[in-house]
Structures are given as structure tokens and as C-alpha cells.
N, C-alpha and C. Protein backbone atom coordinates (compact mmCIF):
# COMPACT_ATOMS: atom_id res chain seq x y z
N UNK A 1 0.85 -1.17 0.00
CA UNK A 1 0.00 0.00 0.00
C UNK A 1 0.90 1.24 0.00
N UNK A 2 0.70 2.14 -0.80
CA UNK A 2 1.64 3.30 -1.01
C UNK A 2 1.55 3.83 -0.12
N UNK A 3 0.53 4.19 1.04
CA UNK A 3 0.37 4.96 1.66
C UNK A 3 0.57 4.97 3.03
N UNK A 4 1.26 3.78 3.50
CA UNK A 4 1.23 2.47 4.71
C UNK A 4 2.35 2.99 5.00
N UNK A 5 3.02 4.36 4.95
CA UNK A 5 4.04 4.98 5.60
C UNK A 5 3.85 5.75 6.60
N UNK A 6 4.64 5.46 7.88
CA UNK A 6 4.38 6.14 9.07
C UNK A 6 4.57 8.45 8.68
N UNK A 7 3.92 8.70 9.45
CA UNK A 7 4.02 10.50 9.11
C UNK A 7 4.23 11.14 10.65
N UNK A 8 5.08 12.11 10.88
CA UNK A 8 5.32 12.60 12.09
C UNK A 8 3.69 13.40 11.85
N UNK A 9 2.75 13.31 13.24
CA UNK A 9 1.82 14.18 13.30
C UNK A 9 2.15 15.61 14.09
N UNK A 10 2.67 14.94 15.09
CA UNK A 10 3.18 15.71 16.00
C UNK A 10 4.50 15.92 16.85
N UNK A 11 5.32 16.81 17.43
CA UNK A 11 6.38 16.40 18.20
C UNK A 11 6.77 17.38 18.82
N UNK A 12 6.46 17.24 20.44
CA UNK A 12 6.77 18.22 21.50
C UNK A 12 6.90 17.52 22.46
N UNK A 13 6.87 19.03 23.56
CA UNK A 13 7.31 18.43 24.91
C UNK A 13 6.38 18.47 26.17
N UNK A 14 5.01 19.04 25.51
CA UNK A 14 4.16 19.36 25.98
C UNK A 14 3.32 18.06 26.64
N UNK A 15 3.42 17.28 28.36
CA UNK A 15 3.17 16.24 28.55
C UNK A 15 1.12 16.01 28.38
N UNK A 16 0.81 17.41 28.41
CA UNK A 16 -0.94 17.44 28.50
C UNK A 16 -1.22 17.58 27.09
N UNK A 17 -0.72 18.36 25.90
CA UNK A 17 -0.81 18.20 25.08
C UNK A 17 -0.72 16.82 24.41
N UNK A 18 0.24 16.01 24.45
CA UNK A 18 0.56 14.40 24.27
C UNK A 18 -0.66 13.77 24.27
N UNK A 19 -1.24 13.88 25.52
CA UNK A 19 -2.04 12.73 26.35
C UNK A 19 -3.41 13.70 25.40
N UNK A 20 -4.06 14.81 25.45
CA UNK A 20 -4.99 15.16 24.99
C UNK A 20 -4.99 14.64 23.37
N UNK A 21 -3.72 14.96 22.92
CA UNK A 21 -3.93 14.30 21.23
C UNK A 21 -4.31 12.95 21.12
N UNK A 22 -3.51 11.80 22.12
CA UNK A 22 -3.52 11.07 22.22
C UNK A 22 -5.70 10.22 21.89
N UNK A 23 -6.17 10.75 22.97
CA UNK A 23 -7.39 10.76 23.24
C UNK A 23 -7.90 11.10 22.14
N UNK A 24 -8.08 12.21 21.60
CA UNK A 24 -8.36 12.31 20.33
C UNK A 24 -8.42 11.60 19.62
N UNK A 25 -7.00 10.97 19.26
CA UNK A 25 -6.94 10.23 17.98
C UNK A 25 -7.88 8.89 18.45
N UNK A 26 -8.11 8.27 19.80
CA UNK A 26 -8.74 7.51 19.97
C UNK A 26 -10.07 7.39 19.69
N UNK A 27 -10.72 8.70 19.90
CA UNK A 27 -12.03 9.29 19.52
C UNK A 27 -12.30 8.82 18.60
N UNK A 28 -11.59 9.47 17.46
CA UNK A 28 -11.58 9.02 16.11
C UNK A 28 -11.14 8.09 15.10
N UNK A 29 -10.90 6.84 16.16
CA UNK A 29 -10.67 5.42 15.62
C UNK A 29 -9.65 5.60 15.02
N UNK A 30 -8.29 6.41 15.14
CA UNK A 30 -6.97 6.48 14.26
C UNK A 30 -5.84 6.00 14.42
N UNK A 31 -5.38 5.05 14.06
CA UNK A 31 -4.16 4.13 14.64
C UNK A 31 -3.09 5.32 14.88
N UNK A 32 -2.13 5.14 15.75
CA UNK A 32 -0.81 5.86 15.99
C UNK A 32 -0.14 5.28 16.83
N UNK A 33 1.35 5.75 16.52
CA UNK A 33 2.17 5.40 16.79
C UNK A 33 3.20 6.36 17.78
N UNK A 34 3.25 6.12 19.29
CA UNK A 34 4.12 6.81 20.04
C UNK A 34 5.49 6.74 20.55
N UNK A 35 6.03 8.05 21.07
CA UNK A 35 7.09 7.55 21.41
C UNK A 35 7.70 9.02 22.41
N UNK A 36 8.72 8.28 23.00
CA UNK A 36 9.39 9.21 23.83
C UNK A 36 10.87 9.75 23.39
N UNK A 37 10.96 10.43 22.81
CA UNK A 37 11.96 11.41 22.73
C UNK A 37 12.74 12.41 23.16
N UNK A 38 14.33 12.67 23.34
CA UNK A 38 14.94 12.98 23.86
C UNK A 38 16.05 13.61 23.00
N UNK A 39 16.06 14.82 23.20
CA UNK A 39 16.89 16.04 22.53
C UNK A 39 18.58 15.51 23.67
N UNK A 40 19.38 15.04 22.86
CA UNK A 40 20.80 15.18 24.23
C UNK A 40 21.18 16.63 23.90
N UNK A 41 20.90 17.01 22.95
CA UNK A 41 21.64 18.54 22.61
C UNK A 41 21.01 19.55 23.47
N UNK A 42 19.76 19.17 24.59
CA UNK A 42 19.02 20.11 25.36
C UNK A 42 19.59 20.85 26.31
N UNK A 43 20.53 20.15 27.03
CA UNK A 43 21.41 20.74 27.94
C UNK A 43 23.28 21.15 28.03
N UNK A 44 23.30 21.47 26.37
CA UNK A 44 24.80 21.38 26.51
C UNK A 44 25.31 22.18 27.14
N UNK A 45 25.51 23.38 27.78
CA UNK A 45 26.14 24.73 28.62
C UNK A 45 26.01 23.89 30.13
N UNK A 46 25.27 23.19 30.23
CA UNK A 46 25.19 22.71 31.70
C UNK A 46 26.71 22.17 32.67
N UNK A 47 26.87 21.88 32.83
CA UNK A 47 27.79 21.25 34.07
C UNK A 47 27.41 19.93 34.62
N UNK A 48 26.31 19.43 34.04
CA UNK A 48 25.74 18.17 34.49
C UNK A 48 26.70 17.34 33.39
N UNK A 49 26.29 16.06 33.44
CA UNK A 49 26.91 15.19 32.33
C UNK A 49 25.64 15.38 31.25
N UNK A 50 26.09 15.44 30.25
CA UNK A 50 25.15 15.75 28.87
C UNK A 50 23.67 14.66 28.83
N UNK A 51 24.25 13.49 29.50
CA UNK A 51 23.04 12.26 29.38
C UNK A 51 22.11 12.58 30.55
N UNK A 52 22.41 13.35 31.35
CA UNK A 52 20.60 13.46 32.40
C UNK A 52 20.28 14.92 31.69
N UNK A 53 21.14 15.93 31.06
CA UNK A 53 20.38 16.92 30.62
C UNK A 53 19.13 16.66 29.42
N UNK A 54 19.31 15.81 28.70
CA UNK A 54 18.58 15.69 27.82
C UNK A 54 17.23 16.54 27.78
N UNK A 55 16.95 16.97 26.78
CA UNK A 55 15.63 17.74 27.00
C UNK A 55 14.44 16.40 26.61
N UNK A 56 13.14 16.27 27.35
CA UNK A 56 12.39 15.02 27.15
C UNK A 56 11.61 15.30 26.28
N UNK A 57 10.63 14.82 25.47
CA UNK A 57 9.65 15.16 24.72
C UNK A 57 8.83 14.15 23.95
N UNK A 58 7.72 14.64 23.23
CA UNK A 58 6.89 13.25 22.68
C UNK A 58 6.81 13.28 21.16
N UNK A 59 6.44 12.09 20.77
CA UNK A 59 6.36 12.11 19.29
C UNK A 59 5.02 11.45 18.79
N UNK A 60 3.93 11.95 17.66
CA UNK A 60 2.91 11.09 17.55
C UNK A 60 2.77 10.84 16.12
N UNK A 61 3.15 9.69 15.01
CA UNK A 61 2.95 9.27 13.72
C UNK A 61 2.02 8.87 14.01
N UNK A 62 1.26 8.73 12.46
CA UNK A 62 -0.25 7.96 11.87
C UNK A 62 0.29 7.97 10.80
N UNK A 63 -0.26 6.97 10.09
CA UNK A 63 -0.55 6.27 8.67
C UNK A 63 -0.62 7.78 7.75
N UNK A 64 0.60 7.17 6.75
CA UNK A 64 0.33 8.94 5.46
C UNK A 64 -1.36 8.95 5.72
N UNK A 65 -2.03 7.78 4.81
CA UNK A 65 -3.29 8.07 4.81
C UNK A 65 -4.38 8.21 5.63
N UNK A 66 -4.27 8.14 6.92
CA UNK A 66 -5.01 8.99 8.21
C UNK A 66 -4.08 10.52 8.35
N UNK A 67 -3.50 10.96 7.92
CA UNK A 67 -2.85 11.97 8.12
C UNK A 67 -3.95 13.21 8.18
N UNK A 68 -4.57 13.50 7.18
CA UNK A 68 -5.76 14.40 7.24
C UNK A 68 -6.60 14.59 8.55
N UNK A 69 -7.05 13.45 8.32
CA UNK A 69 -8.01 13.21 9.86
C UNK A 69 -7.57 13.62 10.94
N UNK A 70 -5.54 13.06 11.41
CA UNK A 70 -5.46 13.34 12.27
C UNK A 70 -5.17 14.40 12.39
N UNK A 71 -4.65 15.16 11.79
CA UNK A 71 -4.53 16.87 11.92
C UNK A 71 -5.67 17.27 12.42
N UNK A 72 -7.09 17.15 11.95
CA UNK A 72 -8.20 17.79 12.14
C UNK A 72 -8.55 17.62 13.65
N UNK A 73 -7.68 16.77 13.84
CA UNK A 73 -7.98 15.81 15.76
C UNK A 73 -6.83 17.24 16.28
N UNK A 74 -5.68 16.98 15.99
CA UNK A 74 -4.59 18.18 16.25
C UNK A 74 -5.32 19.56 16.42
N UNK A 75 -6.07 20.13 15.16
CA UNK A 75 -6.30 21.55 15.38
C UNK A 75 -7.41 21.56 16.56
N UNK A 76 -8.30 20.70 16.50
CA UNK A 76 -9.23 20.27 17.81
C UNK A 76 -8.82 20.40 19.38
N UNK A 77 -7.40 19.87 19.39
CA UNK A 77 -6.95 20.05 20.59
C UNK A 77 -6.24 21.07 20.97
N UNK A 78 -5.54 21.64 19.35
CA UNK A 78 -5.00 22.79 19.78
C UNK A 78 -5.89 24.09 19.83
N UNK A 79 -7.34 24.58 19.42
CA UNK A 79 -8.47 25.29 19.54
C UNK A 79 -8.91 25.19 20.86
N UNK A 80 -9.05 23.43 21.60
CA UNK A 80 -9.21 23.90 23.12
C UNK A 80 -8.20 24.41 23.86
N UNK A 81 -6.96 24.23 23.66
CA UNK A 81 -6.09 24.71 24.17
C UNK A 81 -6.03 26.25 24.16
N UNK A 82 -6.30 26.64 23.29
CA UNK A 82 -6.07 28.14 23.17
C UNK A 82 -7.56 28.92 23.75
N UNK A 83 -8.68 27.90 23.49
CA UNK A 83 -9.68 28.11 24.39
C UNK A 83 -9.67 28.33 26.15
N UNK A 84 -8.74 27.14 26.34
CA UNK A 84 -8.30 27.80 27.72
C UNK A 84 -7.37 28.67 28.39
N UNK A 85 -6.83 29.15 27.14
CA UNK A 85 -5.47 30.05 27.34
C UNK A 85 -6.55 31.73 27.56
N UNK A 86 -7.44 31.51 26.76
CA UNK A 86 -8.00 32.96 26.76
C UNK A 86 -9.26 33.01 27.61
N UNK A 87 -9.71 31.77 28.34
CA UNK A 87 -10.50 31.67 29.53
C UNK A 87 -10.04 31.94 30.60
N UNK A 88 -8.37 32.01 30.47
CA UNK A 88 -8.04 31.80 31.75
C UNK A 88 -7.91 33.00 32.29
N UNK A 89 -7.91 34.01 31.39
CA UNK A 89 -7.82 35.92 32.12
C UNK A 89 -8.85 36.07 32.74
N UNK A 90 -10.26 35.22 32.63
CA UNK A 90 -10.96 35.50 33.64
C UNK A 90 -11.86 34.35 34.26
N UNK A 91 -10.68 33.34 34.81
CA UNK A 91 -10.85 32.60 35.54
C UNK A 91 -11.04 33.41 36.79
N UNK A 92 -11.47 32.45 38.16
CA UNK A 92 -11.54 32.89 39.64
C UNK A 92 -10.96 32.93 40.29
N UNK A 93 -10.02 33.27 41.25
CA UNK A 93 -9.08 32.73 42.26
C UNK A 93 -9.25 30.96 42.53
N UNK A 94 -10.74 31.19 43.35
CA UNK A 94 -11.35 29.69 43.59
C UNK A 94 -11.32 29.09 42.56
N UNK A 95 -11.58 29.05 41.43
CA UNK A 95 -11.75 27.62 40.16
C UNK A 95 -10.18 27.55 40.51
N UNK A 96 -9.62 28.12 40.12
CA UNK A 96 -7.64 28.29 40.00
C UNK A 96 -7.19 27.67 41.23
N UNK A 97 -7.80 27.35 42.14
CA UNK A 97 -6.90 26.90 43.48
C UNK A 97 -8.40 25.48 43.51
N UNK A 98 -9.11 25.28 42.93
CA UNK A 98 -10.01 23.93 43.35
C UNK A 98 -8.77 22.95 42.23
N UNK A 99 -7.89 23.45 41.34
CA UNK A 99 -7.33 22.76 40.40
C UNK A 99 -6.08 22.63 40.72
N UNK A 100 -5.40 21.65 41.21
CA UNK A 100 -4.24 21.73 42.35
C UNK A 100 -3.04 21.25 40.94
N UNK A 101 -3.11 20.86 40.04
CA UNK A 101 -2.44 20.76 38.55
C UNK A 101 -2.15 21.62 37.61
N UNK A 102 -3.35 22.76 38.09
CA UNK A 102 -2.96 24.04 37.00
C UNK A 102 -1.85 24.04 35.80
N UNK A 103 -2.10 23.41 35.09
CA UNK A 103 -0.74 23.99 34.34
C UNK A 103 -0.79 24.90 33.77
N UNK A 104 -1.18 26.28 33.88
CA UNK A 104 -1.20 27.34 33.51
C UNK A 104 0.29 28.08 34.64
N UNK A 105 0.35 27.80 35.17
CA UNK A 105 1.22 28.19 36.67
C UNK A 105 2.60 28.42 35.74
N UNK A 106 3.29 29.38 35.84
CA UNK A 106 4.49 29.65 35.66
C UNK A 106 5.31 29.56 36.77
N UNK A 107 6.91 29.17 36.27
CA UNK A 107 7.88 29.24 37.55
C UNK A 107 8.35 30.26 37.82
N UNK A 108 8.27 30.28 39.06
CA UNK A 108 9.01 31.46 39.41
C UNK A 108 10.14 32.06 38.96
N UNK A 109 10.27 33.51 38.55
CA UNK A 109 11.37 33.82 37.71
C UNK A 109 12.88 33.94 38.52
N UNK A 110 12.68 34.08 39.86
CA UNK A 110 13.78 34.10 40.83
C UNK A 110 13.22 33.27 41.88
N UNK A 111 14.35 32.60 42.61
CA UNK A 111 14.21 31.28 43.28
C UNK A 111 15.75 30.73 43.98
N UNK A 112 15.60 30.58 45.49
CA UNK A 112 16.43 29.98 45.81
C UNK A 112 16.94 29.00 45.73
N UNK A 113 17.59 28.13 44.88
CA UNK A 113 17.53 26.42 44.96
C UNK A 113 17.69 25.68 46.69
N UNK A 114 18.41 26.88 47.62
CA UNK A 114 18.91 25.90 48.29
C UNK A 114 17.45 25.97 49.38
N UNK A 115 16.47 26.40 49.02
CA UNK A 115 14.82 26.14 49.65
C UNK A 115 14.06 24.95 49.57
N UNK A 116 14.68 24.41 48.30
CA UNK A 116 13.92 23.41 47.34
C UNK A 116 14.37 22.48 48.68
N UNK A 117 14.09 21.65 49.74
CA UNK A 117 14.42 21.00 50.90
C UNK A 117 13.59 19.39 50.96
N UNK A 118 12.42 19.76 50.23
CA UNK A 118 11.28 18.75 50.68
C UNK A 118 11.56 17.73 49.45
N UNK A 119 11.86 16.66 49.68
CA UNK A 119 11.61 15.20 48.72
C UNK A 119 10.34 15.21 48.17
N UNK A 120 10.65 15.03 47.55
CA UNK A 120 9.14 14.37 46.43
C UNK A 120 9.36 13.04 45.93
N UNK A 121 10.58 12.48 44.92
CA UNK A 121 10.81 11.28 44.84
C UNK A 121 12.40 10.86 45.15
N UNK A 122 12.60 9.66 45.37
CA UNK A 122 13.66 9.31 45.26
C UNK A 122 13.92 7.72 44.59
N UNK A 123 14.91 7.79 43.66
CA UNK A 123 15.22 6.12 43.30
C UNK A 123 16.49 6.07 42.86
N UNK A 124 16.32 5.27 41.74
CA UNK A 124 17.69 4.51 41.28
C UNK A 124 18.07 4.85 39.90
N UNK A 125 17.48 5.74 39.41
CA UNK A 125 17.55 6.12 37.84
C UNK A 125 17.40 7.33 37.74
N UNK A 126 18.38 8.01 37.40
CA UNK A 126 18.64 9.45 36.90
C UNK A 126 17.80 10.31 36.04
N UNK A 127 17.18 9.30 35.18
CA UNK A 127 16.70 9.87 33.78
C UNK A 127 15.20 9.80 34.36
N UNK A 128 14.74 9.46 35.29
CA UNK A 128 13.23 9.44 35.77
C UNK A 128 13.22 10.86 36.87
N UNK A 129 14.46 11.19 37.60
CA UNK A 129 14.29 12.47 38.26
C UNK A 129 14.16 13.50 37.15
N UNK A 130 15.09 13.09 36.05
CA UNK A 130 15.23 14.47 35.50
C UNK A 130 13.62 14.77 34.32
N UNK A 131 12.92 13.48 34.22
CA UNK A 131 11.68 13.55 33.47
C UNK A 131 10.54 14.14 34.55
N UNK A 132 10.78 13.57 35.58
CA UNK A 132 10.13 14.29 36.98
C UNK A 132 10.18 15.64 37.03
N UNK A 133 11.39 16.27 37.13
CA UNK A 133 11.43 17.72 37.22
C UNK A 133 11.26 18.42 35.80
N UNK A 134 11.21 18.19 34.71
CA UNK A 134 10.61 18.50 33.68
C UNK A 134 9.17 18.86 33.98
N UNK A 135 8.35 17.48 34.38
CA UNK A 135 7.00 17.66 34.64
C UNK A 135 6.79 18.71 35.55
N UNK A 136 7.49 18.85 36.43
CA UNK A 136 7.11 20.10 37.81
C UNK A 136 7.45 21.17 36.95
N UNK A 137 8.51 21.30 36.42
CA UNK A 137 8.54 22.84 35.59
C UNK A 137 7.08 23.34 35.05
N UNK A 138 7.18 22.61 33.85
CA UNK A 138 5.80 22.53 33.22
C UNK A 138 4.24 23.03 33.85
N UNK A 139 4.22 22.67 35.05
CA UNK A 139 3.48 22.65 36.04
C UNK A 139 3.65 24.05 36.80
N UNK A 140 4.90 25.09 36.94
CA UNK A 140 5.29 25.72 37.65
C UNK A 140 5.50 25.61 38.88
N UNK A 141 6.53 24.69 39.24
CA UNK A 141 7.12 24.26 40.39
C UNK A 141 8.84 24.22 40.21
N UNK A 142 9.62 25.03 40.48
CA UNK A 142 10.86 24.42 40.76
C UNK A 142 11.52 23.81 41.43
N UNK A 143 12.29 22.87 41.21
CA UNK A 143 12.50 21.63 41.44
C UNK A 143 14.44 21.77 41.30
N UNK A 144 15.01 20.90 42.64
CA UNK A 144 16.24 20.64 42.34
C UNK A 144 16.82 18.78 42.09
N UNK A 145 17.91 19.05 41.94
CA UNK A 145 18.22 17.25 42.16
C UNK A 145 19.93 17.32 42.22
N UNK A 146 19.29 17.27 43.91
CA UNK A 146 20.80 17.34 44.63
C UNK A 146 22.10 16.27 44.46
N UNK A 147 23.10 16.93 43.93
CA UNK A 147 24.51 15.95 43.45
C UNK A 147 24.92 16.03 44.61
N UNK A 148 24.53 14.20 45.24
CA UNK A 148 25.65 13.85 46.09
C UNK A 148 25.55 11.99 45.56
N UNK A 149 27.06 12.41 45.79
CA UNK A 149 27.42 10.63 44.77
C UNK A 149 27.57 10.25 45.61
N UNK A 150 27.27 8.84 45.01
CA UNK A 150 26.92 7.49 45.78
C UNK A 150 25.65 7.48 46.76
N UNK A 151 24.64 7.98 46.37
CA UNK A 151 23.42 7.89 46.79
C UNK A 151 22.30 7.95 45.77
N UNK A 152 21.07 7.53 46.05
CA UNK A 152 19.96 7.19 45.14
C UNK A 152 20.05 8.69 44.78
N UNK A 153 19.15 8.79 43.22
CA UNK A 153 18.76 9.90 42.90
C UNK A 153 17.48 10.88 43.85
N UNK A 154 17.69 12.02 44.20
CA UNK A 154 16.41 12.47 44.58
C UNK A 154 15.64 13.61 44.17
N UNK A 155 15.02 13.92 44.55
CA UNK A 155 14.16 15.20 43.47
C UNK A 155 14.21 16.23 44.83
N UNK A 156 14.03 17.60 44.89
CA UNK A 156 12.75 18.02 45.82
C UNK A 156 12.92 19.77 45.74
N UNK A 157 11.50 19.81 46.16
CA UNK A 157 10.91 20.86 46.28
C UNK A 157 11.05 21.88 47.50
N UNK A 158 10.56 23.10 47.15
CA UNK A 158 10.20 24.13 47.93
C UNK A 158 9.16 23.11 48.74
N UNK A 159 9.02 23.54 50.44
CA UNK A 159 8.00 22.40 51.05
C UNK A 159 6.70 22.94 50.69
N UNK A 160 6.12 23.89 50.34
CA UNK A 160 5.21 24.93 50.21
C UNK A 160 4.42 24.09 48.40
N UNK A 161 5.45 23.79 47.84
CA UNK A 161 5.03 22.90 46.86
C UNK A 161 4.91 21.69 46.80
N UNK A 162 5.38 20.74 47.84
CA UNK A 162 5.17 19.48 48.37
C UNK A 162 4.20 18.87 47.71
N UNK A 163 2.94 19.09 48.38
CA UNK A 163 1.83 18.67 47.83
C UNK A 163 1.51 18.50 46.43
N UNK A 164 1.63 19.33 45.22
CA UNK A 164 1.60 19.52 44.50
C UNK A 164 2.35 18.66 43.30
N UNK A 165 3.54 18.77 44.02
CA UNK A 165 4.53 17.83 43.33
C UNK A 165 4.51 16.46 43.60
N UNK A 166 4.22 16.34 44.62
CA UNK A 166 3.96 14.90 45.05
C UNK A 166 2.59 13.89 44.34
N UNK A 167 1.69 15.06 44.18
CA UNK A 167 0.56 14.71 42.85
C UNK A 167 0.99 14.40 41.68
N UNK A 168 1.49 15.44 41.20
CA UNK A 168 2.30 15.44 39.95
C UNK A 168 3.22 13.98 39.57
N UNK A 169 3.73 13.81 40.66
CA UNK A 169 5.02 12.82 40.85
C UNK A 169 4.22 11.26 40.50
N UNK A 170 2.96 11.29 41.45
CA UNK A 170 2.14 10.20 41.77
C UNK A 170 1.83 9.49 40.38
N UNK A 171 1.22 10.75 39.37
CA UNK A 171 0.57 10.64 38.63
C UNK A 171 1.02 10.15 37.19
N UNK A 172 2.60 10.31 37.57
CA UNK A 172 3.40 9.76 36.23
C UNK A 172 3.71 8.34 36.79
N UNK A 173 4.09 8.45 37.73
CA UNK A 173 4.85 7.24 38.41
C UNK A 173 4.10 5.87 38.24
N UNK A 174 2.72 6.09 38.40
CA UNK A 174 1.60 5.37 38.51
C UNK A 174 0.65 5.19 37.28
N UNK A 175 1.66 5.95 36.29
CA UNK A 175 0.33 5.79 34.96
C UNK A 175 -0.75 6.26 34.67
């Protein structure tokens, strides 16, 4: 079939965007194909080792010939999106704080790291803190991940964001 070639639909880093296209395409009965992607060129100026900087991100192919369709699923999600971008100037205090995920939340533009005190996760794999604190960015939470060798990896927060992150944390961790 000529047309039985995979097509990039989409590709960001946007983890709500992902999951909303995702749904979509389900809506609309459209096979695809995902994946997780990783920029190593994301963090080169860093001081870290180049392999936990990686910048994370997603990727979504469909069939050349669902390609149409799924765009039309794409502009769908990207119309609500921008639907809530311009709802949100006159959102409430209360709706804005009943939604403990907000991702509308920006990070703070100045920030102490050495505040960030409170754990959120800890394990054995580098590349899951640093997909972790991606997600809290995103979220507007900053997030550190304290270098001390020869100990598990750990994440943590301002304690004031605890909660928040610890949702956040739950919610990847757990699927």
C-alpha cells in the first residue's frame, strides 16, 4: 500500500498536550504510533553530564493516509487549548486553586535552589528524576536534584510545593 508509511503528526514536549492528542486520535478510531523522545543537545552549557540533561519530549505518527483526519484531531486540541489560554484571564481565584495541577502556573522567575528541601521522589535512575522535574517545571514548580554521589537519585521541592509535586510525581509514576 503506497500509503502504509508512518508520518510525524506531531512532536513536543508538551506532557498534556501528548495525552490530549492522544485521546483524540482515539475518539476518532486512528491508529498511531508513540514515542518518547529525547533532545541530548538540550542541555549542553550545563555542568551536568550531557546524558541526564537531555531535553524530554513526545512524538505522535499515523498512517500517510489517516494523516488528514489526524490533523483535524490536532487543530481540535490545539483550539481547546487556546480556548483555555484565553479563559483563563478570567478565571476565579477559587476555580484556580479547586485545580491543584494548573498547568497554567508559571515558575518562578527568581528562586532559591537551596529552599527546594522537601523530597518528592527518590530512586535509582537518573533519567526518571530528571523527566520528573521537567514535569514540575511545566506545572510551575521548581525543582532541584541534589549531586551527592553514591546515593539514590532524589528530586525536591520548595515544602510549600510538596503537595503539589507529590501529585504530579504520583501521577506519572503510577500511569
Amino acid at each position: 500500500m503506497p500509503n502504509d508509511s508512518l508520518e510525524i503528526l506531531w512532536r513536543g514536549g508538551d506532557p498534556a498536550k501528548f495525552t490530549a492528542l492522544q485521546a483524540a486520535l482515539r475518539d476518532e478510531s486512528i491508529p498511531f504510533w508513540q514515542t518518547q523522545v529525547y533532545d541530548p543537545a538540550g542541555g549542553f552549557l550545563s555542568s551536568r553530564p550531557y546524558y541526564l540533561e537531555a531535553t524530554p519530549g513526545f512524538e505522535i505518527r499515523v498512517h500517510a493516509c489517516d494523516l488528514e483526519r489526524a490533523n483535524g484531531a490536532l487543530q481540535w486540541v490545539e483550539s481547546k487549548e487556546s480556548d483555555v489560554n484565553i479563559s483563563s484571564g478570567t478565571t476565579s481565584l477559587s476555580a484556580r486553586e479547586h485545580d491543584r495541577l494548573d498547568a497554567r502556573q508559571s515558575l518562578p522567575h527568581v528562586w532559591n535552589a537551596n529552599e527546594a528541601t522537601a523530597e518528592v521522589w527518590a530512586g535509582e535512575e537518573d533519567s526518571m528524576a530528571e523527566y520528573l522535574a521537567s514535569a514540575l517545571r511545566e506545572n510551575g514548580i521548581p525543582s532541584r536534584i541534589p549531586d551527592e554521589p553514591g546515593h539514590r537519585a532524589r528530586l525536591c521541592v520548595r515544602p510549600h510545593d510538596l503537595m503539589r509535586a507529590r501529585e504530579i510525581a504520583r501521577q506519572i509514576t503510577e500511569g
